[in-house]
Protein backbone atom coordinates (compact mmCIF):
# COMPACT_ATOMS: atom_id res chain seq x y z
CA UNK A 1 16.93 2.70 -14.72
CA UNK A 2 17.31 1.58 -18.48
CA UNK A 3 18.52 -1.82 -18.21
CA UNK A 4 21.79 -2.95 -20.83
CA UNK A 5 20.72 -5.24 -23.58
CA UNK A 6 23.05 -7.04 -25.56
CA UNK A 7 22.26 -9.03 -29.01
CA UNK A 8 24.17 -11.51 -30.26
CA UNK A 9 23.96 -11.92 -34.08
CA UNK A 10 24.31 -10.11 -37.28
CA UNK A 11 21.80 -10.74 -39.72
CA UNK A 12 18.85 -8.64 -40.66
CA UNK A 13 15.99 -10.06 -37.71
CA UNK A 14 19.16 -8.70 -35.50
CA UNK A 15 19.51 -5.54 -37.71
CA UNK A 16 15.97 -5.00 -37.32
CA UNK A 17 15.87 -5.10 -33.59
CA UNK A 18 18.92 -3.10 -32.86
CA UNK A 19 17.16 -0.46 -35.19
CA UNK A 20 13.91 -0.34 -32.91
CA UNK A 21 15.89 -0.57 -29.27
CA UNK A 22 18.36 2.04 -30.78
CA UNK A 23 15.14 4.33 -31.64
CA UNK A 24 13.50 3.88 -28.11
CA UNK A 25 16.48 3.55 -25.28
CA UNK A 26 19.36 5.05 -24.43
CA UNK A 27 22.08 4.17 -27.19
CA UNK A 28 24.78 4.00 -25.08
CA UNK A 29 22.73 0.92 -22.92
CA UNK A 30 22.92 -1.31 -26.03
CA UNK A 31 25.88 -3.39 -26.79
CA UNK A 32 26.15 -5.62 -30.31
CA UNK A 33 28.01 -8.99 -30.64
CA UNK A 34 28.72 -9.35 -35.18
CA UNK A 35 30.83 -12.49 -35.87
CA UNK A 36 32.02 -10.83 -39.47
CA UNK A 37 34.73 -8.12 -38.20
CA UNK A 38 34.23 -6.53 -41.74
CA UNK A 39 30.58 -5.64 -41.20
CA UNK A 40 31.38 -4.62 -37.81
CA UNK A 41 34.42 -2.34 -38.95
CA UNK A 42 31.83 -0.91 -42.13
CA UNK A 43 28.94 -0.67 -39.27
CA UNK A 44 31.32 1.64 -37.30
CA UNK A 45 32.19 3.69 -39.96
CA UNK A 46 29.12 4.38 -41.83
CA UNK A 47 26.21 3.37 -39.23
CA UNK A 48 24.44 0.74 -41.38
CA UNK A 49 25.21 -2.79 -41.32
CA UNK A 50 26.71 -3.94 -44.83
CA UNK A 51 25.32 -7.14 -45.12
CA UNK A 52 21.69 -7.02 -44.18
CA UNK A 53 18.77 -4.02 -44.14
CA UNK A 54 21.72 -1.46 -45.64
CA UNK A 55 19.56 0.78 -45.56
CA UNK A 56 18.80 1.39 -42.11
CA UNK A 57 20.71 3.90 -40.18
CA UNK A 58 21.85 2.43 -36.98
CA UNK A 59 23.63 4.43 -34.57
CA UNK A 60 25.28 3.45 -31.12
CA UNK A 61 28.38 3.89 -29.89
CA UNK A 62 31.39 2.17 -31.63
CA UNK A 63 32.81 0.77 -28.88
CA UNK A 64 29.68 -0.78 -28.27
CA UNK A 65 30.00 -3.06 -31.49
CA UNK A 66 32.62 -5.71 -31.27
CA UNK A 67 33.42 -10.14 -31.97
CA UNK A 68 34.31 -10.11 -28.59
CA UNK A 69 30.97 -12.20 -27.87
CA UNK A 70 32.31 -12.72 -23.33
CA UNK A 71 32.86 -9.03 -23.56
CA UNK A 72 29.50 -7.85 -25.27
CA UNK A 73 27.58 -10.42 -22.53
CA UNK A 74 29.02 -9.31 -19.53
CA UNK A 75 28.24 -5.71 -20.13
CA UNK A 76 24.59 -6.78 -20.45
CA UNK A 77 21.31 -7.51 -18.13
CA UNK A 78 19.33 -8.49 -21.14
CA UNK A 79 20.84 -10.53 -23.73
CA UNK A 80 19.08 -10.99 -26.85
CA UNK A 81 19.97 -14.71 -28.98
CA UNK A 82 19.72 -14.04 -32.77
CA UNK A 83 21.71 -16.49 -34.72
CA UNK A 84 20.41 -19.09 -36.56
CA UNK A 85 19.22 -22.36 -34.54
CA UNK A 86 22.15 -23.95 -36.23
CA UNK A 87 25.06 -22.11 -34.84
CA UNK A 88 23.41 -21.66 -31.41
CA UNK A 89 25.80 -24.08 -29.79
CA UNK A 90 29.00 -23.07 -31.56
CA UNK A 91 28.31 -19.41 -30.72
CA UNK A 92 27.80 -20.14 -26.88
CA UNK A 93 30.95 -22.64 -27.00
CA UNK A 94 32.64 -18.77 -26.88
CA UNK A 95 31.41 -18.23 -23.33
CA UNK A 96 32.17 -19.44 -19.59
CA UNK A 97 29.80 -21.86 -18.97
CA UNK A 98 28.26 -19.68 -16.03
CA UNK A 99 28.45 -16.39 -17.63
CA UNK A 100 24.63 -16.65 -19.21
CA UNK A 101 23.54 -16.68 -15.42
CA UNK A 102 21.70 -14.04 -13.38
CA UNK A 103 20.36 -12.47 -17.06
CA UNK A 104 16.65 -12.45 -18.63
CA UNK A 105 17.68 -13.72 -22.09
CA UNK A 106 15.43 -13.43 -25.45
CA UNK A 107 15.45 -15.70 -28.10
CA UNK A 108 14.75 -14.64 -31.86
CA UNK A 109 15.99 -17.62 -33.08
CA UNK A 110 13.47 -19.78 -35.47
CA UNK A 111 13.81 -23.57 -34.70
CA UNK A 112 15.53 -26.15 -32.96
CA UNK A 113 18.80 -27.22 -31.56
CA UNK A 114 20.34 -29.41 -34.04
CA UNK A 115 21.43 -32.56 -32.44
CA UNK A 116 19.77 -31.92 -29.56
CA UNK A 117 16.04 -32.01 -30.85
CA UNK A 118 15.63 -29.01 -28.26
CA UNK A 119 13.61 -25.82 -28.55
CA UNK A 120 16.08 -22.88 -27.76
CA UNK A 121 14.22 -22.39 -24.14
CA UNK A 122 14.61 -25.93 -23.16
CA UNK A 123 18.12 -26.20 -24.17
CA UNK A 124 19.53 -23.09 -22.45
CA UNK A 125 17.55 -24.19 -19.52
CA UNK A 126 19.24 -27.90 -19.71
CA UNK A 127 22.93 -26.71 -20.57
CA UNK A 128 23.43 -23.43 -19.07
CA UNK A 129 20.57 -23.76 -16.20
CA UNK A 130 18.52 -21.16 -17.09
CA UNK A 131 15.53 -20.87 -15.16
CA UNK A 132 12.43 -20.72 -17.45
CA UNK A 133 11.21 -17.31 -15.89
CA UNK A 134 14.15 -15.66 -16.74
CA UNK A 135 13.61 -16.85 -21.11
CA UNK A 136 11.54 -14.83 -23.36
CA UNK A 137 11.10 -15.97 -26.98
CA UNK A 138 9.80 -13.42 -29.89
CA UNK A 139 8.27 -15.00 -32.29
CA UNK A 140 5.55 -14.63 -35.56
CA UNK A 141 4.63 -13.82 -38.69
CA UNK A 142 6.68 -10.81 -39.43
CA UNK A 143 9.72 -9.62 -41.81
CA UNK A 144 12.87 -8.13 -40.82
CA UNK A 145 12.36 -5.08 -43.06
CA UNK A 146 8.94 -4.25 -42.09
CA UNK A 147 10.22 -4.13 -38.65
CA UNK A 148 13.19 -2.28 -39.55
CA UNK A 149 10.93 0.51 -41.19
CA UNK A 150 8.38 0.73 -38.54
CA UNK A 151 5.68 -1.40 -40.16
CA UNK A 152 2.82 -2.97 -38.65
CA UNK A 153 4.16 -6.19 -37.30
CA UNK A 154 2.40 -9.26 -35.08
CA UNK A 155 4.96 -10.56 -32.48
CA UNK A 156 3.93 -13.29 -30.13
């Protein structure tokens, strides 16, 4: 069984990765939270995102692209955390405070938690009681657009 996988951000690291799942699973298993309701409206339309790596063809369902960041989660087993470090916390403000639970969730995000002086695994494991073993984190020396165009890429 595919599993779901939903990511949550819009820029081009996000971009990127939708590009690759979208090339290797199922389309219709892949669900994309975009803050910017332009982008998402243009990303329906034409199958690129507007704003970042225009130049990639991206193409799921519609439906499957919305703001509606509770809706995009719930229809997911995997959720993949893309925003930048600081907007983590406003971004999951959008949420029930239990709906995180039960998934494997990745993060892509570079950083720390401002205020909290947190690494994104330790903080969704302190505020939304995420067990470790159910965090992965990408991270390493690569570019959005090599990834986007099928580059040679180190991931760790």
């Amino acid at each position: 069984m595919i599993p779901k996988v939903a990511m949550i951000g819009g820029g081009s690291w996000a971009t990127a990765i939708i590009k690759m799942l979208s090339d290797n699973i199922t389309k219709k298993e892949i669900f994309w939270w975009m803050r910017n309701t332009e982008a998402i409206t243009h990303l329906q339309k034409y199958k690129h995102n507007p704003n970042y790596l225009s130049s990639v063809e991206i193409r799921i369902p519609e439906e499957n692209i919305s703001s509606d960041l509770s809706r995009i989660i719930d229809e997911a087993e995997y959720v993949i955390l893309n925003v930048p470090a600081a907007f983590l916390k406003e971004t999951l403000n959008a949420i029930a405070p239990g709906q995180l639970k039960g998934k494997k969730i990745i993060s892509a995000i570079k950083g720390i938690v401002p205020d909290e002086n947190l690494i994104i695994g330790e903080f969704l494991n302190q505020k939304y009681q995420i067990p470790f073993e159910d965090i992965v984190v990408i991270s390493g020396p690569c570019h959005a657009e090599e990834v986007a165009l099928e580059k040679l890429s180190y991931l760790t």
